[in-house]
C-alpha atoms as a PDB file:
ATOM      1  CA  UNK A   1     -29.338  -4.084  -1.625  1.00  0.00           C
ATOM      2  CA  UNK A   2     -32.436  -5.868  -0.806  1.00  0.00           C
ATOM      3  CA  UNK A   3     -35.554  -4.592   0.593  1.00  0.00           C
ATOM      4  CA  UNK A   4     -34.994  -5.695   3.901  1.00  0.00           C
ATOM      5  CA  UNK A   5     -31.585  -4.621   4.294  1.00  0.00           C
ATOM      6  CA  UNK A   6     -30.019  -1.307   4.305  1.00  0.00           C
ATOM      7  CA  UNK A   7     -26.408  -0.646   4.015  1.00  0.00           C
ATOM      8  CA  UNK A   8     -24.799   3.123   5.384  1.00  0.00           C
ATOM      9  CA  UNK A   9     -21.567   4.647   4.982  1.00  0.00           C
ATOM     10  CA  UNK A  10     -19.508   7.632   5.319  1.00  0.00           C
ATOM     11  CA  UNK A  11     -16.071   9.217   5.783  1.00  0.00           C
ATOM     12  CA  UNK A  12     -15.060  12.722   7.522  1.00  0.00           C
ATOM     13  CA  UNK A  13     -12.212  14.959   7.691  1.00  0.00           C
ATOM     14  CA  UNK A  14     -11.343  17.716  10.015  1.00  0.00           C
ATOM     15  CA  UNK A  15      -8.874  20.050  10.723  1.00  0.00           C
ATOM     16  CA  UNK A  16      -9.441  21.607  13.711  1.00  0.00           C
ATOM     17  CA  UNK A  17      -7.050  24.127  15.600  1.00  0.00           C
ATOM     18  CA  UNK A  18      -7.285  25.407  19.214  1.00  0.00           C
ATOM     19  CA  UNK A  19      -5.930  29.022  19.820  1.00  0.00           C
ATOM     20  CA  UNK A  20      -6.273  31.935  22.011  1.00  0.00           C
ATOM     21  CA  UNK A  21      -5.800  29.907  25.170  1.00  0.00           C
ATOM     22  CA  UNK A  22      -6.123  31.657  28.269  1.00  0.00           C
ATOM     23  CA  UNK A  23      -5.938  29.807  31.742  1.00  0.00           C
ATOM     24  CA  UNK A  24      -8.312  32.074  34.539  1.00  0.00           C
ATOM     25  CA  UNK A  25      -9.148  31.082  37.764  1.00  0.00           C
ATOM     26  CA  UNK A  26     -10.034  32.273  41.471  1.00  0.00           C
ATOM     27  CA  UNK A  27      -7.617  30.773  43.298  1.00  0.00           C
ATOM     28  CA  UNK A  28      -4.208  29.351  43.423  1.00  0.00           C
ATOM     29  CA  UNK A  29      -2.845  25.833  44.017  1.00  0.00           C
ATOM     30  CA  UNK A  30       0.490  25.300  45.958  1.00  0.00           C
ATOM     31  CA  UNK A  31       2.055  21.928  46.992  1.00  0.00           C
ATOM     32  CA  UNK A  32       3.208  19.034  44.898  1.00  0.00           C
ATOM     33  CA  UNK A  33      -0.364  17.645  44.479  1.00  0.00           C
ATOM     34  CA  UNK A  34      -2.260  20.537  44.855  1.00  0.00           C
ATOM     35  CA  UNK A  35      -3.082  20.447  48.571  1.00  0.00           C
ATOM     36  CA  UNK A  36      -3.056  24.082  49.328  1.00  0.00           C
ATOM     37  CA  UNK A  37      -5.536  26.510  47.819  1.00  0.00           C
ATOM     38  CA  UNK A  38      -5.013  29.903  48.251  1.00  0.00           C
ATOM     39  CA  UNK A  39      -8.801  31.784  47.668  1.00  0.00           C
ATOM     40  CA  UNK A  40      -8.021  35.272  45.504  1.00  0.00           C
ATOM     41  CA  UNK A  41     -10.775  38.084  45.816  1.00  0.00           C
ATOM     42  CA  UNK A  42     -11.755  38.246  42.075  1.00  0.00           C
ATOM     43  CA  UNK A  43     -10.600  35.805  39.048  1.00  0.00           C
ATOM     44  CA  UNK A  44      -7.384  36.921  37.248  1.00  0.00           C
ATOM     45  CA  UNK A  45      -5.877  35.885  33.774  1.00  0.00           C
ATOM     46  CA  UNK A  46      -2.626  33.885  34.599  1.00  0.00           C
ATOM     47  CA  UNK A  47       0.320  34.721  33.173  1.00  0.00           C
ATOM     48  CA  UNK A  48       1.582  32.562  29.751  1.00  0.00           C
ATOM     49  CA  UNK A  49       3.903  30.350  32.192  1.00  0.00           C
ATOM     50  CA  UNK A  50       0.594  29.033  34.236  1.00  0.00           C
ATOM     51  CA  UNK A  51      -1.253  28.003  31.054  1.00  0.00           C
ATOM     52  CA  UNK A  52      -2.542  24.261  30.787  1.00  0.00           C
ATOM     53  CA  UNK A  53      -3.002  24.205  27.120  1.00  0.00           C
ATOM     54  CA  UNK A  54      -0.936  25.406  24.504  1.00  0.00           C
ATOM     55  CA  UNK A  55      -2.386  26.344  20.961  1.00  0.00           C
ATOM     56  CA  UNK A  56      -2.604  22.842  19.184  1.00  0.00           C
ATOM     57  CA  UNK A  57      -3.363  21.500  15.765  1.00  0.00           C
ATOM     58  CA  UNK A  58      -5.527  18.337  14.900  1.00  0.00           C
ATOM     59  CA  UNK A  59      -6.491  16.757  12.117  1.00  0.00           C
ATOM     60  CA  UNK A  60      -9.205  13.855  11.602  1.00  0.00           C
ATOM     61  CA  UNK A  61     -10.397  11.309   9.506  1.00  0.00           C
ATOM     62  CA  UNK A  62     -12.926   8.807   9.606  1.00  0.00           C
ATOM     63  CA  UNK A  63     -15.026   5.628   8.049  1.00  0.00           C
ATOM     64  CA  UNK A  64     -18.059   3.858   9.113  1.00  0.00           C
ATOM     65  CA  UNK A  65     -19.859   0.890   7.513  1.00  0.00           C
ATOM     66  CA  UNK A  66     -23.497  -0.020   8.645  1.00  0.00           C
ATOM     67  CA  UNK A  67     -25.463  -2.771   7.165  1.00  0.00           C
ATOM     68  CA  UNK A  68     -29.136  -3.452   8.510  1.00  0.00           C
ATOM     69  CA  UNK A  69     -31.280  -6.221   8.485  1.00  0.00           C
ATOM     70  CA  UNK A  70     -34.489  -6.503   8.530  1.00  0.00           C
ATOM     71  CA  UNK A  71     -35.182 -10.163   9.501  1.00  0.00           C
ATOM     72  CA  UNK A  72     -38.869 -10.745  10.267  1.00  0.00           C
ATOM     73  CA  UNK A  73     -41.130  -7.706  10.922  1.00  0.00           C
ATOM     74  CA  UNK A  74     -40.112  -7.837  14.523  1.00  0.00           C
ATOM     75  CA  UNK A  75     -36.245  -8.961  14.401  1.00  0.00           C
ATOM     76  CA  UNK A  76     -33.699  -6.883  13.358  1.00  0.00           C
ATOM     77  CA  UNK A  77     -29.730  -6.893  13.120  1.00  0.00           C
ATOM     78  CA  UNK A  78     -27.135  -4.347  12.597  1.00  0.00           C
ATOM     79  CA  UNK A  79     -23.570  -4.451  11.839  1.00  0.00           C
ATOM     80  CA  UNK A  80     -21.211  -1.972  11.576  1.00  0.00           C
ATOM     81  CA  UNK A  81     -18.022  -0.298  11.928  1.00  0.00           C
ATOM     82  CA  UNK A  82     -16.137   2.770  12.302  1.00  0.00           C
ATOM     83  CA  UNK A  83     -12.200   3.780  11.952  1.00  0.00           C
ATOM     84  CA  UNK A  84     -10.990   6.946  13.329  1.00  0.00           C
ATOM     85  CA  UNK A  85      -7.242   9.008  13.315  1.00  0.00           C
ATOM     86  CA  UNK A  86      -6.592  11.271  15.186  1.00  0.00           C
ATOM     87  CA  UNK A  87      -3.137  13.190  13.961  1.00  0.00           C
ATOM     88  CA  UNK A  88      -2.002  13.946  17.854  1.00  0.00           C
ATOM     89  CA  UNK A  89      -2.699  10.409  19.746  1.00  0.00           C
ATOM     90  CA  UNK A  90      -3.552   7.675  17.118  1.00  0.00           C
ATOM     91  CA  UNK A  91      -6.211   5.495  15.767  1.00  0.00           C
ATOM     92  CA  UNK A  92      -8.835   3.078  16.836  1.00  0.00           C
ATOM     93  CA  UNK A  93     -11.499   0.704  15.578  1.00  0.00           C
ATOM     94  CA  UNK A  94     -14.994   0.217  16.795  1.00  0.00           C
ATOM     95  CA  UNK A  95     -17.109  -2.885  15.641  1.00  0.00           C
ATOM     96  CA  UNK A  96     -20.737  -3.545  16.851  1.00  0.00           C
ATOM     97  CA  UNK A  97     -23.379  -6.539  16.703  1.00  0.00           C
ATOM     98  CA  UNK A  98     -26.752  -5.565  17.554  1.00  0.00           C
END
């Protein structure tokens, strides 16, 4: 814009999947809250009703907005923004002021 200022932007998208789970450990956890371990002599692969995480599917997009000022040689300030979706828990909004 000017020659003290500089303005930045950008979008993204991503799909990104998660497969091939597998849930290993060395021990195993008994009690509602996990207050006994039980210590197992080597790790195993758990069986497909122990896993945490299931294969999954995300997509995301994004925008961000910078503008830069240059105000004097030794002042500066930067504005910006930046929107992000995720398809699996939602959306937020960042500003900043610096």
């Amino acid at each position: 814009m000017f020659k003290s200022n500089t303005l930045l932007a950008g979008i993204t998208y991503e799909e990104m999947k998660q497969y091939d789970v597998r849930h290993e450990g060395n021990f195993l956890v008994f009690g509602s809250r996990g207050s006994f371990l039980l210590p197992l002599p080597r790790t195993v692969d758990f069986p497909d009703r122990m896993y945490i995480s299931r294969p999954a599917k995300r997509n995301f997009k994004a925008f961000f907005i910078e503008d830069i000022w240059d105000i004097t040689d030794d002042l500066r300030l930067t504005v910006g923004g930046r929107y992000d979706d995720y398809s699996d828990f939602g959306d937020n909004f960042i500003r900043e002021l610096v």
